[in-house]
N, C-alpha and C. Protein backbone atom coordinates (compact mmCIF):
# COMPACT_ATOMS: atom_id res chain seq x y z
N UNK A 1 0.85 -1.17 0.00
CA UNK A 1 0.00 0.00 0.00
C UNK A 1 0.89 1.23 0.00
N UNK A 2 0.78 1.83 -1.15
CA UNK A 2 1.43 2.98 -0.91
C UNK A 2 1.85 3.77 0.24
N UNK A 3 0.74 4.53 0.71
CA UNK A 3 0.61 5.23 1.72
C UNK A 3 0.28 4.90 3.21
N UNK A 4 0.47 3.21 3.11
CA UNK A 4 0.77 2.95 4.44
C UNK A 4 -0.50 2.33 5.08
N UNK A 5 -1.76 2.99 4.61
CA UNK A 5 -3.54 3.27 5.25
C UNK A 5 -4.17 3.51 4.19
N UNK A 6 -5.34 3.43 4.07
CA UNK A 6 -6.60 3.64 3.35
C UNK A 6 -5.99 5.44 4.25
N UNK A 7 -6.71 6.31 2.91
CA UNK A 7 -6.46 7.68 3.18
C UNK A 7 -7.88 8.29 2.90
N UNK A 8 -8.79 9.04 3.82
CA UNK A 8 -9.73 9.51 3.25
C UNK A 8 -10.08 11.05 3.80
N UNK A 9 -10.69 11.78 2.75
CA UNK A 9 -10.98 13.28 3.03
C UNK A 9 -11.92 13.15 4.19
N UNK A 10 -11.50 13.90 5.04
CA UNK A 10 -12.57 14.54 6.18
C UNK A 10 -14.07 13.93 6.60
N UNK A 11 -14.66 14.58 5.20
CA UNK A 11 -16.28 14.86 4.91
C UNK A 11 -16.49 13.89 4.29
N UNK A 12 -15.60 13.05 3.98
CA UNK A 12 -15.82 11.92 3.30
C UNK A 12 -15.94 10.91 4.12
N UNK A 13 -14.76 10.70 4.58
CA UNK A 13 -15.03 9.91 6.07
C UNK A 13 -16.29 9.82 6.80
N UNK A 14 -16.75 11.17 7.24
CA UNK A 14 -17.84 11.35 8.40
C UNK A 14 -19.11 10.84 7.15
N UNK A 15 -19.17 10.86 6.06
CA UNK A 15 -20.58 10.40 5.15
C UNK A 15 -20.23 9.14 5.18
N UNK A 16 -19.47 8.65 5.01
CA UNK A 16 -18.99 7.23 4.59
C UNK A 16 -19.21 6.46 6.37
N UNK A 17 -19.19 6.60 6.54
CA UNK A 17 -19.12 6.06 8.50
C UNK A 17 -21.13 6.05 8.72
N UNK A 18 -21.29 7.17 8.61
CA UNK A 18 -22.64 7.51 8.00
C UNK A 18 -23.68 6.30 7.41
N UNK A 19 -23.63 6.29 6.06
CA UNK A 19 -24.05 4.99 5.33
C UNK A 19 -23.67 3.96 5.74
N UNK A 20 -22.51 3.95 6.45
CA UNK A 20 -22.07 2.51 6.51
C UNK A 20 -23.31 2.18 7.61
N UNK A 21 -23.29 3.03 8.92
CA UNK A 21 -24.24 2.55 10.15
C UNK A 21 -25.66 2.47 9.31
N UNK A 22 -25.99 3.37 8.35
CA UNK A 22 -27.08 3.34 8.18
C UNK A 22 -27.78 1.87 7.23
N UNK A 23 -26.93 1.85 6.40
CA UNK A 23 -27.24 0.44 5.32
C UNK A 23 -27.21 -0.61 6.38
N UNK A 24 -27.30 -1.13 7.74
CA UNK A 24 -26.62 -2.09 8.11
C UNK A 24 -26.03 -3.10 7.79
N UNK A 25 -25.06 -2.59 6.53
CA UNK A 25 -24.14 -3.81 6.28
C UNK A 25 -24.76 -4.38 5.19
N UNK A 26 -26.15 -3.96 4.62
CA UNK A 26 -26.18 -4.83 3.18
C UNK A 26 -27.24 -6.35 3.62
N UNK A 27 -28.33 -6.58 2.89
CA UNK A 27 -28.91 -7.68 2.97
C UNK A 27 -28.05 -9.10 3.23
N UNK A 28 -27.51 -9.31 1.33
CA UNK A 28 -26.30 -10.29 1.11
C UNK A 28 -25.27 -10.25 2.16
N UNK A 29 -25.15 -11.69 2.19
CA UNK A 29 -24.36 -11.94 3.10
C UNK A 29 -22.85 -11.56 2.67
N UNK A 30 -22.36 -12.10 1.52
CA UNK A 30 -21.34 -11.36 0.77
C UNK A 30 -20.96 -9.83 0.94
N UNK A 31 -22.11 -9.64 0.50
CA UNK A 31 -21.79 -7.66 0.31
C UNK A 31 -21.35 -7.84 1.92
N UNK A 32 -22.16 -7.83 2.81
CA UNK A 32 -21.84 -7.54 4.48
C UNK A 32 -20.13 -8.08 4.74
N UNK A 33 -20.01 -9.05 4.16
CA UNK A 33 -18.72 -9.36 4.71
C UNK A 33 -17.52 -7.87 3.84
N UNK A 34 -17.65 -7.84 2.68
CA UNK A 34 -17.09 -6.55 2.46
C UNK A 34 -17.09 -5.38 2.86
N UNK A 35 -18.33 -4.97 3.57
CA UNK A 35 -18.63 -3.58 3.96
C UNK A 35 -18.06 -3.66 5.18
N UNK A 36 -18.01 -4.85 5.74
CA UNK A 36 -17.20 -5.12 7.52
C UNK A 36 -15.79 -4.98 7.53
N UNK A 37 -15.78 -5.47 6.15
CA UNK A 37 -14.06 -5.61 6.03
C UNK A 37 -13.51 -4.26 5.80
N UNK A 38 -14.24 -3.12 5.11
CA UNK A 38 -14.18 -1.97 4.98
C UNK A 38 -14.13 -1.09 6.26
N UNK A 39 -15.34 -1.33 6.72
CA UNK A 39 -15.45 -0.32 8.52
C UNK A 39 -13.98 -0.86 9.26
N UNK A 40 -13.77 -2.02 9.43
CA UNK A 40 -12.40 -2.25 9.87
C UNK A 40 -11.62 -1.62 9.51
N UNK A 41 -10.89 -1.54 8.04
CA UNK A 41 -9.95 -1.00 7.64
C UNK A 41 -10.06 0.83 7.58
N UNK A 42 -11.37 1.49 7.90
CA UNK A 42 -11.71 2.55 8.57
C UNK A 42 -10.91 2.81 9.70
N UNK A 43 -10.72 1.87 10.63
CA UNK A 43 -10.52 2.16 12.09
C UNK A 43 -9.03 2.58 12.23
N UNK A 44 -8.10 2.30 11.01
CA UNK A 44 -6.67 2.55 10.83
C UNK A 44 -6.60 3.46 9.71
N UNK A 45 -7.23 4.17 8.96
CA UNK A 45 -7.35 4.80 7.91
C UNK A 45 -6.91 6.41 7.97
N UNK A 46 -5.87 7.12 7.47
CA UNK A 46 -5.45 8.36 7.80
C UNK A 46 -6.26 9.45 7.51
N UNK A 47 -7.11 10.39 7.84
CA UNK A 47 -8.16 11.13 7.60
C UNK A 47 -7.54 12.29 7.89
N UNK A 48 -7.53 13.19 6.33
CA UNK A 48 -7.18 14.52 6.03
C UNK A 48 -7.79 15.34 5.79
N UNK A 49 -7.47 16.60 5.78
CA UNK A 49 -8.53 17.56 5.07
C UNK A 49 -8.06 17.52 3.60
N UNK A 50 -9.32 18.51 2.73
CA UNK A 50 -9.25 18.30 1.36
C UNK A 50 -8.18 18.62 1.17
N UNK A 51 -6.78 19.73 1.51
CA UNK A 51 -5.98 20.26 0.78
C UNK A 51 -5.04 19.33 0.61
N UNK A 52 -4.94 18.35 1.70
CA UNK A 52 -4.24 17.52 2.03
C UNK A 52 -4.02 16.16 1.10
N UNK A 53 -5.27 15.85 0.67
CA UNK A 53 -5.23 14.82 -0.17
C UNK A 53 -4.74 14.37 -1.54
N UNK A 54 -3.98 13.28 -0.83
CA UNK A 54 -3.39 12.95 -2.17
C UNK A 54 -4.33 12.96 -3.50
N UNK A 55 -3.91 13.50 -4.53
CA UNK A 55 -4.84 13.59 -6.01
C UNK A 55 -4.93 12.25 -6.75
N UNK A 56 -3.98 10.72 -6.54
CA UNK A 56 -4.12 9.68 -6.75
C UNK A 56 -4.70 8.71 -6.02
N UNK A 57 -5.31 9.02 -4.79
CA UNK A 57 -6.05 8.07 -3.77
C UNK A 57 -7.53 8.36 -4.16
N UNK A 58 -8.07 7.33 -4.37
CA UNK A 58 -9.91 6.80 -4.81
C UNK A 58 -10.59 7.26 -3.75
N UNK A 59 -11.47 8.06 -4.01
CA UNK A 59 -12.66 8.56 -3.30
C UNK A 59 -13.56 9.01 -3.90
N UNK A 60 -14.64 10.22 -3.94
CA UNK A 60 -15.78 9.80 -4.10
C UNK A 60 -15.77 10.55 -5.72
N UNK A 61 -16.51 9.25 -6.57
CA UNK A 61 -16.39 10.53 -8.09
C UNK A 61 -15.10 9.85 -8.64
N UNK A 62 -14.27 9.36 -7.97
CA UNK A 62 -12.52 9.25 -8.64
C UNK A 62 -13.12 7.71 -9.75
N UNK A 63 -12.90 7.77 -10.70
CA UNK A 63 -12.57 7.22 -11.98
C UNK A 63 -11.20 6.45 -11.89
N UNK A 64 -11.53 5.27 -11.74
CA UNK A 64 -10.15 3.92 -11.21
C UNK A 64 -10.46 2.97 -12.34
N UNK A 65 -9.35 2.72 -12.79
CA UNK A 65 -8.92 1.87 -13.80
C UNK A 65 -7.93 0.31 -12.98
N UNK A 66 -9.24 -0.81 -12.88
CA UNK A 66 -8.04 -1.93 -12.06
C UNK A 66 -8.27 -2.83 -12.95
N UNK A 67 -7.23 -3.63 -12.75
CA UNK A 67 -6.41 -4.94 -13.38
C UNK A 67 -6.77 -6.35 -12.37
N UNK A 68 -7.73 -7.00 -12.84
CA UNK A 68 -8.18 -8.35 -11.45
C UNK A 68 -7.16 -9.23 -12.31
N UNK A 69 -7.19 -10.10 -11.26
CA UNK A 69 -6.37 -11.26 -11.12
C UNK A 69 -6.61 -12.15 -12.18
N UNK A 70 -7.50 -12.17 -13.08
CA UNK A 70 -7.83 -13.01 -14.23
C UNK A 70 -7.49 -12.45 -15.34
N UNK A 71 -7.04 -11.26 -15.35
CA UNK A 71 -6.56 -9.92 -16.38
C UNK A 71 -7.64 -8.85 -16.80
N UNK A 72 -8.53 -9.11 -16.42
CA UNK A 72 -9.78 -8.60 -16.45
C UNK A 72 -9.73 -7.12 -16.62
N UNK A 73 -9.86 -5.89 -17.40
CA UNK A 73 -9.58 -4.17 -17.41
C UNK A 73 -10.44 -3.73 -17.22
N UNK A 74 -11.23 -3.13 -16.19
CA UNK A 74 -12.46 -2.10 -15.62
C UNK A 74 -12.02 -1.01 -15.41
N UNK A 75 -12.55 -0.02 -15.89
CA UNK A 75 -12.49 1.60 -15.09
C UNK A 75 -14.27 1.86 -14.63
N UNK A 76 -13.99 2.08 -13.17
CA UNK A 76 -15.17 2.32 -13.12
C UNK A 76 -15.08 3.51 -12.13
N UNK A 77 -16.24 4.26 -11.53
CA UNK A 77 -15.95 5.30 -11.11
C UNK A 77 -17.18 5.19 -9.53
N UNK A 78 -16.63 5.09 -8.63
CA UNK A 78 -17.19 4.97 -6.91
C UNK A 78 -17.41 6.26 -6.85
N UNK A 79 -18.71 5.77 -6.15
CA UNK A 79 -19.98 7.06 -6.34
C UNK A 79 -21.21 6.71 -4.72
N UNK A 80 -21.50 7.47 -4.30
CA UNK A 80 -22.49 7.32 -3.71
C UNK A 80 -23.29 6.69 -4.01
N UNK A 81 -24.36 5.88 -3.08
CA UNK A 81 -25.25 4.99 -3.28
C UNK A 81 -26.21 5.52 -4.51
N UNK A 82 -27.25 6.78 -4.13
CA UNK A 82 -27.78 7.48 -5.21
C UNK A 82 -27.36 7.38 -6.10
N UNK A 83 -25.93 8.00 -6.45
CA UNK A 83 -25.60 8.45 -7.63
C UNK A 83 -25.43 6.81 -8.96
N UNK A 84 -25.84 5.46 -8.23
CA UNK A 84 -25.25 4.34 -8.54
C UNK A 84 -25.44 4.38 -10.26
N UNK A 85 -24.80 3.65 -11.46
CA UNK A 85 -25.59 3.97 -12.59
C UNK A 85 -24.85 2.31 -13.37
N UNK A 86 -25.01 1.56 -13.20
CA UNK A 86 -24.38 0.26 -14.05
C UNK A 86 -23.45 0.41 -15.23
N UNK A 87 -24.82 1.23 -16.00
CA UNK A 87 -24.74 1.33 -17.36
C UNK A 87 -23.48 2.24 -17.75
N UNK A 88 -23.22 3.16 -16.52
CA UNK A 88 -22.23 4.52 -16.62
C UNK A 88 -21.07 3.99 -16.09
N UNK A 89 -21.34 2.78 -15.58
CA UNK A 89 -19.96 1.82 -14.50
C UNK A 89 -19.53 2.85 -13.19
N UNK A 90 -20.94 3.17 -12.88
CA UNK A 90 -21.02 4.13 -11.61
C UNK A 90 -21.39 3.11 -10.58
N UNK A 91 -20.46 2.86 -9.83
CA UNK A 91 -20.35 1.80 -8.84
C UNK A 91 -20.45 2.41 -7.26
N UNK A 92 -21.39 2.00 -6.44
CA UNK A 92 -21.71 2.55 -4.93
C UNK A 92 -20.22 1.85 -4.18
N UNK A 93 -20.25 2.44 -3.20
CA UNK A 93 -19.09 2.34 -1.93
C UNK A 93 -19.51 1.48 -1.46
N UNK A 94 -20.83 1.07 -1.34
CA UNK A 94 -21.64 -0.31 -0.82
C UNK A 94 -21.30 -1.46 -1.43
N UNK A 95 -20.78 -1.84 -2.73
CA UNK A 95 -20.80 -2.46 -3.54
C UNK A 95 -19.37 -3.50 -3.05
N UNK A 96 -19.68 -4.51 -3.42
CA UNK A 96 -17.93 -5.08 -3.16
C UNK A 96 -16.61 -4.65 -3.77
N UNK A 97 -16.59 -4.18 -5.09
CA UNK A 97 -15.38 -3.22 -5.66
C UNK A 97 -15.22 -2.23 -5.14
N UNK A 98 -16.93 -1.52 -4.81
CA UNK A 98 -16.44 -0.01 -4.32
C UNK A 98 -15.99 0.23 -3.15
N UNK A 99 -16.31 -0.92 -1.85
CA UNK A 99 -15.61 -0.73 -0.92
C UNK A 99 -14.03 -1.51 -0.83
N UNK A 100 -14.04 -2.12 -1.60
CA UNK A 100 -12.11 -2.44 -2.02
C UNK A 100 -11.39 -1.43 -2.21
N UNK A 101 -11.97 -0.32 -3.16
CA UNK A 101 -11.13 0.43 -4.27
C UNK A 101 -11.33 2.16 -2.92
N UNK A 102 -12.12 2.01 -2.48
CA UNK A 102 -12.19 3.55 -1.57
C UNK A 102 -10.93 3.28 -0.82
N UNK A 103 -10.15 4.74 -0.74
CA UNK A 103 -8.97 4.92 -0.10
C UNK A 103 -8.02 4.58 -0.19
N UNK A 104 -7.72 3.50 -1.44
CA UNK A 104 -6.57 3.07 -1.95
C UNK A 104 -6.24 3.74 -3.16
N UNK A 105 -4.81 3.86 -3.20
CA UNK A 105 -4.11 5.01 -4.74
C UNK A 105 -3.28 4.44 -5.83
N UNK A 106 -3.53 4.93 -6.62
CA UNK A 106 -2.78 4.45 -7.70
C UNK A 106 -1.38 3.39 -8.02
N UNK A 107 -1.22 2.24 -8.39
CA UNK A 107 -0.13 1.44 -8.41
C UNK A 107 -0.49 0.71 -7.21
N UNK A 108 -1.46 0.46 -6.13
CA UNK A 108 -1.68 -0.23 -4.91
C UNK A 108 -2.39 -1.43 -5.59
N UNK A 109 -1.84 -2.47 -4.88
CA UNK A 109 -2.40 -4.05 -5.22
C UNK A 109 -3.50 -4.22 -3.59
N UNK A 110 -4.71 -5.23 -4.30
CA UNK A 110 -5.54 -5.02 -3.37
C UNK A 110 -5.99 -6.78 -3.25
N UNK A 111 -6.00 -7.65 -1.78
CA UNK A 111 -6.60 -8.39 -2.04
C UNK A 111 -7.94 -8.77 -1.54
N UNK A 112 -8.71 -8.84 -2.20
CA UNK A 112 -10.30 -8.77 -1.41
C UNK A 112 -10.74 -9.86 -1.74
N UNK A 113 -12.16 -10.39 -0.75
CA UNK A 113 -13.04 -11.39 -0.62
C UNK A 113 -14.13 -10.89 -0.73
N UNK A 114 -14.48 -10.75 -2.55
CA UNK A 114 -15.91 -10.83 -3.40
C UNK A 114 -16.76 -12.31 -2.83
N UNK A 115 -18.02 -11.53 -3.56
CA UNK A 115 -19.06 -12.77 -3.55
C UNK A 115 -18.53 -14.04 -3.97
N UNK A 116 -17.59 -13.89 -5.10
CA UNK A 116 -17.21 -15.30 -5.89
C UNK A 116 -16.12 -15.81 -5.49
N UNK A 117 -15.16 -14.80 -4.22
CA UNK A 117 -14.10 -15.25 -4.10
C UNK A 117 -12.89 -14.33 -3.84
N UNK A 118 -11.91 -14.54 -3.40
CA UNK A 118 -10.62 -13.94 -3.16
C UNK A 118 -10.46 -13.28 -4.74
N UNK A 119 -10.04 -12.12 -4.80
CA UNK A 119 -9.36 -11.72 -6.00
C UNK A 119 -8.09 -11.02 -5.41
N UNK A 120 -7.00 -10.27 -6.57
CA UNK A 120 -6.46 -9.70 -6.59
C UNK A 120 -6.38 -8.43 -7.46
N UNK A 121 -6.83 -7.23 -6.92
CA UNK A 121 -6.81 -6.18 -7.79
C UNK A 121 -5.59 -5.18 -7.97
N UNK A 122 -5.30 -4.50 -9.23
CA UNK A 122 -4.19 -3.94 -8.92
C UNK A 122 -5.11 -2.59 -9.72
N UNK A 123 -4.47 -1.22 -9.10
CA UNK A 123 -5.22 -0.22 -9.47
C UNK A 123 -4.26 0.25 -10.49
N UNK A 124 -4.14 0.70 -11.87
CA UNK A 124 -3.05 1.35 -12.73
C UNK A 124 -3.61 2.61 -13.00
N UNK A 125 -4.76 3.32 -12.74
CA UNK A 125 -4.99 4.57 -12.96
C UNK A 125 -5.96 5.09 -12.09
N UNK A 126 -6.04 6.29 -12.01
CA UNK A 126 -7.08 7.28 -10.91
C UNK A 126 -6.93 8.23 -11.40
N UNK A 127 -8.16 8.33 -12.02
CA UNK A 127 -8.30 10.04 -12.10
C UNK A 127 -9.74 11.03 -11.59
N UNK A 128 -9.51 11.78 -11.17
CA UNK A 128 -10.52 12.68 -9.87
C UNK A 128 -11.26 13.32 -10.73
N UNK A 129 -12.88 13.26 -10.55
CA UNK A 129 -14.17 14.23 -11.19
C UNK A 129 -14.11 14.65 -10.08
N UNK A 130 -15.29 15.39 -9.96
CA UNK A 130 -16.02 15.97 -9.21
C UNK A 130 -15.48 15.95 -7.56
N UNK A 131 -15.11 16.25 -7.07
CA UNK A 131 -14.63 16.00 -5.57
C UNK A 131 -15.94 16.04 -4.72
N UNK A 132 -15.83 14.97 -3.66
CA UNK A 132 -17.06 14.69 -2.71
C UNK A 132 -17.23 16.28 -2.28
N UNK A 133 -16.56 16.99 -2.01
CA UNK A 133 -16.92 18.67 -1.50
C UNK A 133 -17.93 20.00 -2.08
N UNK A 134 -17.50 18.62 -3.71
CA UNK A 134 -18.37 19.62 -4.76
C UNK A 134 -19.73 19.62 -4.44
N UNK A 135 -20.07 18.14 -3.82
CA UNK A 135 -21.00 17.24 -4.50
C UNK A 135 -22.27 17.45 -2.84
N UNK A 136 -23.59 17.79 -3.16
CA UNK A 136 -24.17 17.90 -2.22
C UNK A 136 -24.33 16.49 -1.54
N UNK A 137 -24.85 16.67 -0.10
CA UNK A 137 -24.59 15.13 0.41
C UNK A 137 -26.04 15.14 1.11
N UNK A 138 -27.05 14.60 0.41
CA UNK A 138 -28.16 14.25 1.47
C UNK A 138 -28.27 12.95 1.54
N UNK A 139 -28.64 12.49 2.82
CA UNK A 139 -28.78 11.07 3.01
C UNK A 139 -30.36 10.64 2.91
């Protein structure tokens, strides 16, 4: 891991902590085991303000390009639950990728336990829309 921790903005953090209590964890039993595995890796996670943040670490809006373990090439872009869109490869933080890929940065190898299984993701690109600060936040 690059930077040592999952790194996340401020306001991002406090929304994200947020949904997490509020979704309790997701029907699927799968999804829950990811979103747990996520709040954990919360509890060690370095929390900055915006100026602070690295411009290659995934957060909300950031457009990630990963490499799975089967060779598999996705760019998809982690988004708030609302904002979710398939078709746009607008993927929620709820989701099992999207809580892999939040707070990890560019060139970071990731190994997670999806619905189908252990993978290995490696992230080769990040690039930042809209910053969660832009972005109104109603729950």
């Amino acid at each position: 891991m690059k930077y040592g921790s999952l790194i996340l903005e401020k306001k991002e953090y406090v929304y994200l902590k947020r949904i997490l209590n509020i979704s309790g964890y997701a029907e699927h039993h799968e999804t829950q085991k990811c979103l747990m595995k996520l709040s954990e890796e919360l509890k060690t996670a370095h929390i900055v303000d915006e100026e602070e943040m690295p411009f290659d670490v995934i957060r909300f809006n950031s457009l990630a390009t990963v490499v799975f373990s089967n060779g598999t090439v996705k760019t998809v872009q982690v988004v708030v639950p609302m904002d979710k869109d398939l078709k746009q490869n607008k993927i929620s933080v709820l989701t099992p990728l999207g809580s892999a890929l939040l707070g990890y940065s560019k060139d970071d190898s990731i190994l997670w336990d999806f619905p189908n299984g252990k993978q290995y993701l490696k992230i080769v690109e990040v690039k930042q829309k809209n910053t969660f600060s832009d972005v109104d936040l109603a729950i």
